[in-house]
Structure formats: structure tokens, C-alpha cells
PDB file of N, CA and C in Angstrom:
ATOM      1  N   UNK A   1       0.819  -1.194   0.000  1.00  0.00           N
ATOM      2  CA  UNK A   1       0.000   0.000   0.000  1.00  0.00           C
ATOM      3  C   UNK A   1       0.868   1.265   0.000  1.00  0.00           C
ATOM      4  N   UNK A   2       1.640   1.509   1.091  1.00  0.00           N
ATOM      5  CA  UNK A   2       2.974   2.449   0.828  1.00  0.00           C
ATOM      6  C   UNK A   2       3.461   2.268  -0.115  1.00  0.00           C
ATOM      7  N   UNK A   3       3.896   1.336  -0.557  1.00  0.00           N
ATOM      8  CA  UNK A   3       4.536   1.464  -2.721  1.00  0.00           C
ATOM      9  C   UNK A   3       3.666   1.784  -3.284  1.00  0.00           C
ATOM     10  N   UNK A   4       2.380   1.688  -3.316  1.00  0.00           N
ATOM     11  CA  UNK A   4       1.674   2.118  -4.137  1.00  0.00           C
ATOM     12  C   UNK A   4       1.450   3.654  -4.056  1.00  0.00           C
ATOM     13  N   UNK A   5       1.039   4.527  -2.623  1.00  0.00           N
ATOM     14  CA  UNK A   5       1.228   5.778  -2.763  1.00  0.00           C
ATOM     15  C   UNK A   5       2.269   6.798  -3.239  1.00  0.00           C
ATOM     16  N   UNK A   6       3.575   6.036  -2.584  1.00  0.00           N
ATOM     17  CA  UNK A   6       4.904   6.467  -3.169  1.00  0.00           C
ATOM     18  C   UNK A   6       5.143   6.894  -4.882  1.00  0.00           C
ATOM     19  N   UNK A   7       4.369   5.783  -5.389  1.00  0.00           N
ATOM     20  CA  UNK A   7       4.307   6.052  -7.305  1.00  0.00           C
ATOM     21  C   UNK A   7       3.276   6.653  -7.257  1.00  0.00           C
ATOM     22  N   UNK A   8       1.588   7.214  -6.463  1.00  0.00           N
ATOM     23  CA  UNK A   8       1.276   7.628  -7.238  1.00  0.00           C
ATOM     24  C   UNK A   8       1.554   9.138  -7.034  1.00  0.00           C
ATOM     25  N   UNK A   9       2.439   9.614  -5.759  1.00  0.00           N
ATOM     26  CA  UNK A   9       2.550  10.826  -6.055  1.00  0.00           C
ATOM     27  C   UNK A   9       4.037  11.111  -6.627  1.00  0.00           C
ATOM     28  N   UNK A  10       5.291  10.094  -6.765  1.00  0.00           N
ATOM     29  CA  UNK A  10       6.396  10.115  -7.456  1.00  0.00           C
ATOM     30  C   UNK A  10       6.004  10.566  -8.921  1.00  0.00           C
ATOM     31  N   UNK A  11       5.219   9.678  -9.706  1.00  0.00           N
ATOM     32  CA  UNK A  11       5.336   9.669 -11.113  1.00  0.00           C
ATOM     33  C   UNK A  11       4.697  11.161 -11.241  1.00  0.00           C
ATOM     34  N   UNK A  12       3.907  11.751 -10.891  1.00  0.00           N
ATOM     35  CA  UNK A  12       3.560  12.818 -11.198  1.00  0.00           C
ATOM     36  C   UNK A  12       4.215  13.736 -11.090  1.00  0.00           C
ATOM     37  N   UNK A  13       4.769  13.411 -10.119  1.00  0.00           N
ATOM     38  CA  UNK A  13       5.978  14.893  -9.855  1.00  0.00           C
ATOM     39  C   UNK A  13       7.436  14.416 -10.575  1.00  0.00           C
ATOM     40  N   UNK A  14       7.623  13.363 -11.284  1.00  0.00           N
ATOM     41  CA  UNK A  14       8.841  13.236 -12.279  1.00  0.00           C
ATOM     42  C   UNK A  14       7.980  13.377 -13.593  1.00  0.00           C
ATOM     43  N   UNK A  15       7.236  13.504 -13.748  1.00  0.00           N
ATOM     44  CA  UNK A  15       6.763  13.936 -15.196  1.00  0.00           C
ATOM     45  C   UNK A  15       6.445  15.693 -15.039  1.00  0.00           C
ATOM     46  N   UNK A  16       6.471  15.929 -13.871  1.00  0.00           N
ATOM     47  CA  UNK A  16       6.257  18.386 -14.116  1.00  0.00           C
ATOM     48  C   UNK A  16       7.471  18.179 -14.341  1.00  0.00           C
ATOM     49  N   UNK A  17       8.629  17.537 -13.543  1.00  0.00           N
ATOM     50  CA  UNK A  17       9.957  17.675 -13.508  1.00  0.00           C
ATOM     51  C   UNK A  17      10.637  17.671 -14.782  1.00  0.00           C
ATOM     52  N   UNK A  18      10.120  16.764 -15.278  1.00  0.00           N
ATOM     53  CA  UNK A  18      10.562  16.405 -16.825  1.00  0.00           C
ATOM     54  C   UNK A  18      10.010  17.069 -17.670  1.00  0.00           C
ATOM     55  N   UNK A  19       8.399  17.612 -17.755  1.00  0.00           N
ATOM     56  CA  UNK A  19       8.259  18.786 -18.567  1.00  0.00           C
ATOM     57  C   UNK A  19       9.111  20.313 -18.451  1.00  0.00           C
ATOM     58  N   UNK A  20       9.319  20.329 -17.307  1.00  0.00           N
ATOM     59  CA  UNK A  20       9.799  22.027 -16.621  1.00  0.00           C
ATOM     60  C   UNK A  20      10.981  21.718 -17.476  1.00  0.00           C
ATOM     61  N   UNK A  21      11.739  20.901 -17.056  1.00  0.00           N
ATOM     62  CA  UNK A  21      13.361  20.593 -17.623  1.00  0.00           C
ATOM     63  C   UNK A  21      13.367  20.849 -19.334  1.00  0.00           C
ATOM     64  N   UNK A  22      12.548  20.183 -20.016  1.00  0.00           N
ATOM     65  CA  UNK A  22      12.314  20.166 -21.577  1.00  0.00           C
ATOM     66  C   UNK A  22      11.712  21.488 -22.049  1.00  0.00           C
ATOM     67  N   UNK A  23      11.216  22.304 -21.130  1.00  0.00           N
ATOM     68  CA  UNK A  23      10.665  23.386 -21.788  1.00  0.00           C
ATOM     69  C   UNK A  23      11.586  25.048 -21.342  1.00  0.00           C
ATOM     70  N   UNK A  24      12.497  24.618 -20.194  1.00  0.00           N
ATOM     71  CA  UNK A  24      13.266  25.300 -20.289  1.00  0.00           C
ATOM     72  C   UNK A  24      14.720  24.664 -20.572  1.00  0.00           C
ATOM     73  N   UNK A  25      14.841  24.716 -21.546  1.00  0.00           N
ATOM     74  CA  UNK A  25      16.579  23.873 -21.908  1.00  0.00           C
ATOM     75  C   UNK A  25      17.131  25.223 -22.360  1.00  0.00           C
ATOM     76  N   UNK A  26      16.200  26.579 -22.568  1.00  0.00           N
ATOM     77  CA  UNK A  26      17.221  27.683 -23.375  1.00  0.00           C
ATOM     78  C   UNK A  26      18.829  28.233 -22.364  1.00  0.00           C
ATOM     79  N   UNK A  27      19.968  28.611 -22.693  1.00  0.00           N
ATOM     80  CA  UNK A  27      21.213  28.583 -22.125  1.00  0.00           C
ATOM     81  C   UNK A  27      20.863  30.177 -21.683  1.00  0.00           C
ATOM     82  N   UNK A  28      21.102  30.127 -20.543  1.00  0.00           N
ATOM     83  CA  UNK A  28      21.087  31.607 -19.972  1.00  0.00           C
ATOM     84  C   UNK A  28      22.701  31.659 -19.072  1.00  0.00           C
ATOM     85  N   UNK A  29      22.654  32.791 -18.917  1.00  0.00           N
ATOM     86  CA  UNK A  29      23.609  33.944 -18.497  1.00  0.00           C
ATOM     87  C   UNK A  29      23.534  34.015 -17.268  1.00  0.00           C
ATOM     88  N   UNK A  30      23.980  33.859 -16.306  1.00  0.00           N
ATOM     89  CA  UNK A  30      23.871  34.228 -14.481  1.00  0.00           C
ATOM     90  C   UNK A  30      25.509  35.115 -14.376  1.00  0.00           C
ATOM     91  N   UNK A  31      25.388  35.860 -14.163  1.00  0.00           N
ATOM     92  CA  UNK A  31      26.431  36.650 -14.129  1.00  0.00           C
ATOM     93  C   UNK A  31      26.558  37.323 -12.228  1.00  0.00           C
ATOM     94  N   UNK A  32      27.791  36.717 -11.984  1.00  0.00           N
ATOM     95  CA  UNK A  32      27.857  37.588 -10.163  1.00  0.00           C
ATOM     96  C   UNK A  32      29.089  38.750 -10.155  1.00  0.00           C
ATOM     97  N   UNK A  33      29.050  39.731 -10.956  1.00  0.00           N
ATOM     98  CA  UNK A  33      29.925  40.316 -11.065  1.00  0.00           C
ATOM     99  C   UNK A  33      28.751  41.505 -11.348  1.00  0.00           C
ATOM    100  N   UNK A  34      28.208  42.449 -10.293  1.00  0.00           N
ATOM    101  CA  UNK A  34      27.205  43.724 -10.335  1.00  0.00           C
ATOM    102  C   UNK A  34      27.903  44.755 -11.224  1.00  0.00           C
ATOM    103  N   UNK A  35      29.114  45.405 -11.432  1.00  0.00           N
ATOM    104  CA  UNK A  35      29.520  46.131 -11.598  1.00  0.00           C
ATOM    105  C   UNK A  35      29.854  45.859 -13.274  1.00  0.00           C
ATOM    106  N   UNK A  36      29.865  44.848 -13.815  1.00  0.00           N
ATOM    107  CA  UNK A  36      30.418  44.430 -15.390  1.00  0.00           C
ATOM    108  C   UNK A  36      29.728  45.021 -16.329  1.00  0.00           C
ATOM    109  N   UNK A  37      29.999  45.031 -17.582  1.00  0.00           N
ATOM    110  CA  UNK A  37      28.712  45.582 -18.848  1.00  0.00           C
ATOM    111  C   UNK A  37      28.150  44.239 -18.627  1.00  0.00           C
ATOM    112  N   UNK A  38      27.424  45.056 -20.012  1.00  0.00           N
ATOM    113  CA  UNK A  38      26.577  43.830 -20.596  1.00  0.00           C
ATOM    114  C   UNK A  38      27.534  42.583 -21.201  1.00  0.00           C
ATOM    115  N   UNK A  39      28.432  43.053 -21.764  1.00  0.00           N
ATOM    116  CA  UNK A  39      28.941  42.059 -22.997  1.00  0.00           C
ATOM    117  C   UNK A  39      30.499  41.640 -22.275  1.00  0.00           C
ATOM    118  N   UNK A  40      30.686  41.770 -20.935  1.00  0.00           N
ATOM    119  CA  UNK A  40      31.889  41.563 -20.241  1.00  0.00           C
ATOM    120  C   UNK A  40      31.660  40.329 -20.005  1.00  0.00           C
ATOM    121  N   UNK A  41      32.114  38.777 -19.581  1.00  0.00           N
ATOM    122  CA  UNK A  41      32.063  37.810 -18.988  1.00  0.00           C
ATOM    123  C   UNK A  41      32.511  37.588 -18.085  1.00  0.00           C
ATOM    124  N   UNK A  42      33.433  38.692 -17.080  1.00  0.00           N
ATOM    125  CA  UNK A  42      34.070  37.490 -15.754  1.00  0.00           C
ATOM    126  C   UNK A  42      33.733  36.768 -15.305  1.00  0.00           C
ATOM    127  N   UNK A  43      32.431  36.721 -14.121  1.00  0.00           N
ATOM    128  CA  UNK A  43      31.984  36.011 -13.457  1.00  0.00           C
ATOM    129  C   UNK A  43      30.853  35.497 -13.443  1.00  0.00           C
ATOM    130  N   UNK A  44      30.674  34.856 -14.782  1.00  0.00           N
ATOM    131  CA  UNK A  44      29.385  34.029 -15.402  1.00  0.00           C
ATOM    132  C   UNK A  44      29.205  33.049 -15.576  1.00  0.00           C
ATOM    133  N   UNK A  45      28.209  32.145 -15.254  1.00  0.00           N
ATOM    134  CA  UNK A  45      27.738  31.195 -15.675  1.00  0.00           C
ATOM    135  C   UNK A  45      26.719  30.622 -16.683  1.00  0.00           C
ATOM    136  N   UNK A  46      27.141  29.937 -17.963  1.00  0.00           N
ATOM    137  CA  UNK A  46      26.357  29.756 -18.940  1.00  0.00           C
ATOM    138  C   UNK A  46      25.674  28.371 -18.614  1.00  0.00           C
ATOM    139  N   UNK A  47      24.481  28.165 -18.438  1.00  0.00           N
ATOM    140  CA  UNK A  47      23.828  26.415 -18.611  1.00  0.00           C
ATOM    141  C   UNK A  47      22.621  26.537 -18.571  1.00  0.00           C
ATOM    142  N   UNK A  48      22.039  25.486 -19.037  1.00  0.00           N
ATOM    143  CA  UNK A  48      20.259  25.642 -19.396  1.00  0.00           C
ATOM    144  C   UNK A  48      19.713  26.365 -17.824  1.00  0.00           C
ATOM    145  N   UNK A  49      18.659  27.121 -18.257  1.00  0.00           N
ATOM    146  CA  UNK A  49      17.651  27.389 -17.397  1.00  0.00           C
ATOM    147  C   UNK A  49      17.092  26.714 -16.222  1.00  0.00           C
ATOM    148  N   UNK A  50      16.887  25.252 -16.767  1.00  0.00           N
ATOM    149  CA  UNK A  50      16.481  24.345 -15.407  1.00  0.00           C
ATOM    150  C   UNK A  50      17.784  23.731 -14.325  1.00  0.00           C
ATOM    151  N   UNK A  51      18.792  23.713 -15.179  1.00  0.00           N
ATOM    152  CA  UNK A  51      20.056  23.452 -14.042  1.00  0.00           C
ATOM    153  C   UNK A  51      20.304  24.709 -13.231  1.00  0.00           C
ATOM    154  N   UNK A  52      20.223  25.783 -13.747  1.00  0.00           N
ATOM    155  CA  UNK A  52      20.174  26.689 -12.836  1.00  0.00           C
ATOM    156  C   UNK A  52      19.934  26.662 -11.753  1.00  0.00           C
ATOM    157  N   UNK A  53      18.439  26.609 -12.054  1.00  0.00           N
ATOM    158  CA  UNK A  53      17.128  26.753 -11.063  1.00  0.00           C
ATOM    159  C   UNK A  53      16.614  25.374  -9.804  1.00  0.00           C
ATOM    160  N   UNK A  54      17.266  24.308 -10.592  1.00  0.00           N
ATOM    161  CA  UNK A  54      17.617  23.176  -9.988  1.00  0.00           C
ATOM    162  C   UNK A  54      18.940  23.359  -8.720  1.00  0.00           C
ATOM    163  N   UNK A  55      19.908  23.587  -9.278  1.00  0.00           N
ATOM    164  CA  UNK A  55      21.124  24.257  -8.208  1.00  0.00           C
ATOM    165  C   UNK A  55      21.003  24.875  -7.165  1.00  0.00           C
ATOM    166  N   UNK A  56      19.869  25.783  -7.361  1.00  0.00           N
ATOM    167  CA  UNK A  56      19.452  26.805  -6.937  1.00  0.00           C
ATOM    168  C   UNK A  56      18.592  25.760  -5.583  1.00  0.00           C
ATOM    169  N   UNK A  57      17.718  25.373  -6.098  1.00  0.00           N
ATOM    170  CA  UNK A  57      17.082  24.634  -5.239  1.00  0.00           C
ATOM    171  C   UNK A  57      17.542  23.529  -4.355  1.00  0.00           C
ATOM    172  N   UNK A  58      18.702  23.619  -4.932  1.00  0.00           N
ATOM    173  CA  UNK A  58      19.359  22.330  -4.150  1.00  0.00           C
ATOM    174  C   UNK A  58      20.259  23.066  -3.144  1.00  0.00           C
ATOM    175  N   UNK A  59      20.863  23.785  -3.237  1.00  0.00           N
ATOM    176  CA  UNK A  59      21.696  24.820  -2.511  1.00  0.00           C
ATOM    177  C   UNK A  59      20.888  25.372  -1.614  1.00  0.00           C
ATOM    178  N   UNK A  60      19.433  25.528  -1.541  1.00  0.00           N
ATOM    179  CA  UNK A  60      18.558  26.591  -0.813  1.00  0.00           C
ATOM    180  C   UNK A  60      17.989  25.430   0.027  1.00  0.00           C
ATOM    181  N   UNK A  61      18.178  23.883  -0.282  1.00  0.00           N
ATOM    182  CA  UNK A  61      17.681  22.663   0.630  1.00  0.00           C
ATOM    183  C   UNK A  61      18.657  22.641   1.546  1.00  0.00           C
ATOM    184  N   UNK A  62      20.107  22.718   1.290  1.00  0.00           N
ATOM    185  CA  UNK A  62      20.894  22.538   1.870  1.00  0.00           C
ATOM    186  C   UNK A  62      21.123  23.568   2.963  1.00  0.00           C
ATOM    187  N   UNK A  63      20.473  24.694   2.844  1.00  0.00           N
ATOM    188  CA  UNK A  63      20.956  26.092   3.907  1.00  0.00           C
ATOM    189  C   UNK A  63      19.772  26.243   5.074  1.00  0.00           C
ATOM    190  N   UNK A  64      18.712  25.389   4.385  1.00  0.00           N
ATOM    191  CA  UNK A  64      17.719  25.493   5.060  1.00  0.00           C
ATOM    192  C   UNK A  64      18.125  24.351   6.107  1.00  0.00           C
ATOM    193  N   UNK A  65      18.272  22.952   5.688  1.00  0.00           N
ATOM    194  CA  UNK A  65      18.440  22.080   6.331  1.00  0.00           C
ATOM    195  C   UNK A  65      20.064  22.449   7.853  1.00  0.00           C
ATOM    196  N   UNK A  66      21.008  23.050   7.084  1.00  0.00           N
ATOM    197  CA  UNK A  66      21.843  23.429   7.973  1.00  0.00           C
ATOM    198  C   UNK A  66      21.265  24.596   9.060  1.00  0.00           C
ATOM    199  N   UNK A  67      20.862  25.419   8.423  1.00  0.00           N
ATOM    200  CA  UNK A  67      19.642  26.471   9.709  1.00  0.00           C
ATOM    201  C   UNK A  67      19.113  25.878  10.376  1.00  0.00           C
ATOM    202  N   UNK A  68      18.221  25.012   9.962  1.00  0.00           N
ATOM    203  CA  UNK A  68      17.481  23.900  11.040  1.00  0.00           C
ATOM    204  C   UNK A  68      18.422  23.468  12.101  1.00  0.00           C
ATOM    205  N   UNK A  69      19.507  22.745  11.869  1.00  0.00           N
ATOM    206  CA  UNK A  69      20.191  21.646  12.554  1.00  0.00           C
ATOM    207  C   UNK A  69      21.259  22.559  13.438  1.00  0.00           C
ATOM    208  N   UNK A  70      21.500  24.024  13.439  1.00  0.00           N
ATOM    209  CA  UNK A  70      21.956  24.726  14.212  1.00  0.00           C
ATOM    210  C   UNK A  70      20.772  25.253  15.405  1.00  0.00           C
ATOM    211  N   UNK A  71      19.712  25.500  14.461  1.00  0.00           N
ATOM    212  CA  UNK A  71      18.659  25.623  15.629  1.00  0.00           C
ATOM    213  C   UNK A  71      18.293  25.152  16.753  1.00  0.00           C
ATOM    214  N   UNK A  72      18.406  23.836  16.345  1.00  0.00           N
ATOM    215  CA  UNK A  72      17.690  22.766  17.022  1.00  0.00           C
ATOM    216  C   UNK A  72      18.825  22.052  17.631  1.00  0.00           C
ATOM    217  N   UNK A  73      20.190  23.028  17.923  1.00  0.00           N
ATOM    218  CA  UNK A  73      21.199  22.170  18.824  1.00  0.00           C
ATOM    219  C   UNK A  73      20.611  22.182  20.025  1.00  0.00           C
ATOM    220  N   UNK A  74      20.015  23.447  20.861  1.00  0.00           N
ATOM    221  CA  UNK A  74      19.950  23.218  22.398  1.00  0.00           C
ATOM    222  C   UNK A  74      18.533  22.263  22.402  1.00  0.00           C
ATOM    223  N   UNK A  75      17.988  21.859  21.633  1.00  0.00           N
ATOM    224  CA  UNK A  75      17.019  20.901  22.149  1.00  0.00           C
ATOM    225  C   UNK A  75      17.853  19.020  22.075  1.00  0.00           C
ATOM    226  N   UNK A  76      18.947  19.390  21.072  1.00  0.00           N
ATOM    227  CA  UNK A  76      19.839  18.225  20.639  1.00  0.00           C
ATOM    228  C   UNK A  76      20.015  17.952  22.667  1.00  0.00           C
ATOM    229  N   UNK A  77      21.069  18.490  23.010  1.00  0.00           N
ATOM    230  CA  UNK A  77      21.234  18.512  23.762  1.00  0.00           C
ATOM    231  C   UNK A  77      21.266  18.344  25.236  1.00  0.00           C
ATOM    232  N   UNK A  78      19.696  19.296  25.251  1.00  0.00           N
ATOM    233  CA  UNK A  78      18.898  18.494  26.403  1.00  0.00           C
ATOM    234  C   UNK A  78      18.433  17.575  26.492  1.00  0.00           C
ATOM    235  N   UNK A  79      18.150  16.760  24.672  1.00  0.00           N
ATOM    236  CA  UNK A  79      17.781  15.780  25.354  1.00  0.00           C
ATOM    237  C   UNK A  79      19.011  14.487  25.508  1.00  0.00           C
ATOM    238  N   UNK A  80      19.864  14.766  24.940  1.00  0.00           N
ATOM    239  CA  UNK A  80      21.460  13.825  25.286  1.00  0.00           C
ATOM    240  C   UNK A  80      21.362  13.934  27.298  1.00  0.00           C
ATOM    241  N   UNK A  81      21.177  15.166  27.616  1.00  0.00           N
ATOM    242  CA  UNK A  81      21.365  15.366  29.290  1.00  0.00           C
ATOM    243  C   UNK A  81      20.083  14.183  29.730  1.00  0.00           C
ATOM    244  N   UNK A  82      19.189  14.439  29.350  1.00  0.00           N
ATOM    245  CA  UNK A  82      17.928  13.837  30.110  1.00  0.00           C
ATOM    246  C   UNK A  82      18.185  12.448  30.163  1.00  0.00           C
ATOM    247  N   UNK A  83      18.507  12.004  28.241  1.00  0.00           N
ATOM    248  CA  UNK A  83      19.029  10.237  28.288  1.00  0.00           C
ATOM    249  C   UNK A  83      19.895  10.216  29.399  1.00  0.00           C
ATOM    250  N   UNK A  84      21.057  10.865  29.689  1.00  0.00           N
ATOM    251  CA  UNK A  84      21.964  10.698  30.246  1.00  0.00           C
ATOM    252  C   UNK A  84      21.783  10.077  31.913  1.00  0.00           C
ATOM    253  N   UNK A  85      21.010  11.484  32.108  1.00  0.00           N
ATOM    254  CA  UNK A  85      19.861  11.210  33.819  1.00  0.00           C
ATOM    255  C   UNK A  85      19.410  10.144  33.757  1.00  0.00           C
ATOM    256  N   UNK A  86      18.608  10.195  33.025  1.00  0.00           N
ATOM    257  CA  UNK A  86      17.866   8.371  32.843  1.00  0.00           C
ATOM    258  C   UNK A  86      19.322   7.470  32.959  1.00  0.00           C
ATOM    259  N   UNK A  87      19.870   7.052  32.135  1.00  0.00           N
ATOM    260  CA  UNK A  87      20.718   6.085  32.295  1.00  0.00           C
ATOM    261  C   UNK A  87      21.490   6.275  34.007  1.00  0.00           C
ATOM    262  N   UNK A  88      21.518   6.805  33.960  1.00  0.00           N
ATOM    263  CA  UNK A  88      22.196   7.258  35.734  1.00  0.00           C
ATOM    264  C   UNK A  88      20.990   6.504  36.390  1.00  0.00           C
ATOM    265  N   UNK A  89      19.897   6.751  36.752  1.00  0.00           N
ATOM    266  CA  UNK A  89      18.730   6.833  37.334  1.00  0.00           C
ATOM    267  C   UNK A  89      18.530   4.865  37.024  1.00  0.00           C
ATOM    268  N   UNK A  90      18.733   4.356  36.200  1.00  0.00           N
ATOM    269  CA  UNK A  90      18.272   3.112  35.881  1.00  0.00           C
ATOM    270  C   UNK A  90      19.675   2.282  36.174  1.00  0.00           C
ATOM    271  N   UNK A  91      20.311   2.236  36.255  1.00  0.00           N
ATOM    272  CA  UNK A  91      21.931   2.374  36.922  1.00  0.00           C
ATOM    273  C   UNK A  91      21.707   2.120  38.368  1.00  0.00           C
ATOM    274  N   UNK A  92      20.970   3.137  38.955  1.00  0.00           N
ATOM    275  CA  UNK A  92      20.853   3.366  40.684  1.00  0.00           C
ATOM    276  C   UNK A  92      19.680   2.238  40.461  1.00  0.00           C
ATOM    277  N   UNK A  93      18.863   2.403  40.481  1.00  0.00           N
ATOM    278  CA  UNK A  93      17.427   1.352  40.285  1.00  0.00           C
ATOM    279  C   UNK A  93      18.252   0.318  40.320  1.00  0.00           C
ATOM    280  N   UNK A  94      18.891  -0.322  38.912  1.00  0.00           N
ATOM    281  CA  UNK A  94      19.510  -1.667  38.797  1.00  0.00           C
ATOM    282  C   UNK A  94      20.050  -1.916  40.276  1.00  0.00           C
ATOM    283  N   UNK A  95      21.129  -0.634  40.845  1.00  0.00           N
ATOM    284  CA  UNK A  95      21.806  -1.458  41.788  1.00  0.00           C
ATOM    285  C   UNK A  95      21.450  -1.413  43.200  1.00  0.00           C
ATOM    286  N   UNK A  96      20.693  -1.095  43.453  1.00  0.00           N
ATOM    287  CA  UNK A  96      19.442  -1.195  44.655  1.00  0.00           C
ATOM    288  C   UNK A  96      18.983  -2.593  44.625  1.00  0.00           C
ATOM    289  N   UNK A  97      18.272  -2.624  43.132  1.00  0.00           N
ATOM    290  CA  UNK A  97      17.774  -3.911  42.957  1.00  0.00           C
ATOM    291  C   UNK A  97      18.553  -5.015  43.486  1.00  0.00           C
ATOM    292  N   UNK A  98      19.607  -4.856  43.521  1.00  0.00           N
ATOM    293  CA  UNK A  98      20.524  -5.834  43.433  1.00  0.00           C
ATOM    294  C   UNK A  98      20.760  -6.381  44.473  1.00  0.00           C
ATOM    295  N   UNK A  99      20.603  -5.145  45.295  1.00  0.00           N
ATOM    296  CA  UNK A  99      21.665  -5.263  46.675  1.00  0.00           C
ATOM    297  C   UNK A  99      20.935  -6.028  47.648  1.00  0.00           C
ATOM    298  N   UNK A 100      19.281  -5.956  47.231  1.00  0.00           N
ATOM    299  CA  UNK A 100      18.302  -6.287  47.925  1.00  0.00           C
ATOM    300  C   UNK A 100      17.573  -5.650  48.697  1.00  0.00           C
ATOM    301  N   UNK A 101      16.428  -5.882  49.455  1.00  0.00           N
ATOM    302  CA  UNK A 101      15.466  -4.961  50.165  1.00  0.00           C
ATOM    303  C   UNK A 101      16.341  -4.329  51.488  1.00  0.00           C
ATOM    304  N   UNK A 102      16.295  -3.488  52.009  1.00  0.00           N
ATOM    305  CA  UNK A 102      17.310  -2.550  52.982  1.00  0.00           C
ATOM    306  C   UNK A 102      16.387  -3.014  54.196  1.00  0.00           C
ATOM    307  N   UNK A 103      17.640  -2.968  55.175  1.00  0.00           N
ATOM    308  CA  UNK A 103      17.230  -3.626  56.462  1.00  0.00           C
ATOM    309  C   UNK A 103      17.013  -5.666  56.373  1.00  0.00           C
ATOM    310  N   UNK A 104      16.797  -5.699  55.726  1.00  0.00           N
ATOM    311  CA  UNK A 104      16.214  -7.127  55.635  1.00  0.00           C
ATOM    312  C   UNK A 104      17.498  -8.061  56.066  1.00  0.00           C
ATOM    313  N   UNK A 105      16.944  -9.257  56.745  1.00  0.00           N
ATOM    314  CA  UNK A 105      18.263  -9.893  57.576  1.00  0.00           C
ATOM    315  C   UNK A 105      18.919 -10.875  56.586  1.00  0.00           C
ATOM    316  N   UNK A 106      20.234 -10.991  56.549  1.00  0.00           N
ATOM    317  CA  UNK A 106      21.271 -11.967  55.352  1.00  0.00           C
ATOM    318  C   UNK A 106      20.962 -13.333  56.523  1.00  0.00           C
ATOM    319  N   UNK A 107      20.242 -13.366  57.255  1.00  0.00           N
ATOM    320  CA  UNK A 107      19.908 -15.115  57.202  1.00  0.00           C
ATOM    321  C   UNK A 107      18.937 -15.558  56.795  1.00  0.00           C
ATOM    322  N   UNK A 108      18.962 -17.184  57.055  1.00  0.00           N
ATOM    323  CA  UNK A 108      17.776 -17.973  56.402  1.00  0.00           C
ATOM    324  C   UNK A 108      17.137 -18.172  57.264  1.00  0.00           C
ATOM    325  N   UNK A 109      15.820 -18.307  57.677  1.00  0.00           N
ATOM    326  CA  UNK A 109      14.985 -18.426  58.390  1.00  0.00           C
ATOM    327  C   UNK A 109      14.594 -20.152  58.552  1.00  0.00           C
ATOM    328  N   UNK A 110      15.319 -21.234  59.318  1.00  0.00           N
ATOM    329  CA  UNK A 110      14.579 -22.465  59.166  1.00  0.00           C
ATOM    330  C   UNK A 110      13.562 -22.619  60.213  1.00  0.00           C
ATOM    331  N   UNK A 111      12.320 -23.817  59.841  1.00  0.00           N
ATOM    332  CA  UNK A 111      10.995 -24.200  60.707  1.00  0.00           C
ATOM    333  C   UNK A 111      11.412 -25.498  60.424  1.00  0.00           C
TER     334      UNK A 111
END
């Protein structure tokens, strides 16, 4: 049932993908040099339209995803401390357990 939803919203979204890509193949100009003419090249990049814009999107997954994962250090964190408590805490439990009920007498009782 999950494979089956997986294709039916995969194939649809690799076929916009594949139209977007085929309908922009024209070679454009990205130029990062503000100050250049028109007809200067230093700092340009020539490649179809959809690699661009693809790059683009992939670079803007990646900054987002790193923003996130700086964000979300002090919750990283606390909860490494809390496991940590716990494991301490189940540690003491275990060795209580162990030791046996407190007060209780180390002989055997015979009748």
C-alpha cells in the first residue's frame, strides 16, 4: 500500500519535472559580477535554465536544512542530558535492585 502511494505521487511529480526541464533547456547567463557591462564575462555562468534553477534549489535545501540543525542544537542537547539522567537513574534502580530490600536480615529463616 505504501509502494503504491509512493508512485502515485512520485510519477507525477517526475513527469512536471521532466516537462519544466524540456521546456526550459534555453542557455542563460547568471552573471555575479554587479559592476560588469553587458557584454563583459568574468563572473558568469552559462547552462540551461532548469540546471540553474535546480542548483538553486538544491543549494537553498541545503541552507535550510543546515539552519534547522543549528537551531535545534539546544534541544539536541537536552535531550542527550535527560538520556543521560535516565541512564544514571536506571543504573541506581539496577543497583538497589541488586543489593536487595534494605534492612532485611542476610539469614535464612529455618521451621
Amino acid at each position: 500500500m505504501v509502494r503504491f502511494l509512493k508512485l502515485l505521487i512520485l510519477v507525477p511529480v517526475a513527469v512536471i519535472i521532466l516537462a519544466f526541464a524540456i521546456a526550459n533547456r534555453t542557455i542563460v547567463s547568471i552573471s555575479f559580477d554587479p559592476f560588469s557591462s553587458a557584454d563583459a564575462s568574468g563572473a558568469a555562468i552559462m547552462a540551461p535554465m532548469f540546471v540553474i534553477l535546480f542548483l538553486t534549489l538544491i543549494v537553498g535545501v541545503f541552507i535550510g536544512g543546515v539552519a534547522t540543525w543549528f537551531t535545534e542544537g539546544s534541544s539536541r542537547r537536552k535531550a542527550r542530558v535527560a538520556r543521560d539522567e535516565a541512564e544514571r537513574w536506571e543504573d541506581e534502580a539496577r543497583r538497589l535492585r541488586d543489593q536487595g530490600p534494605v534492612g532485611a536480615p542476610n539469614r535464612v529463616m529455618i521451621r
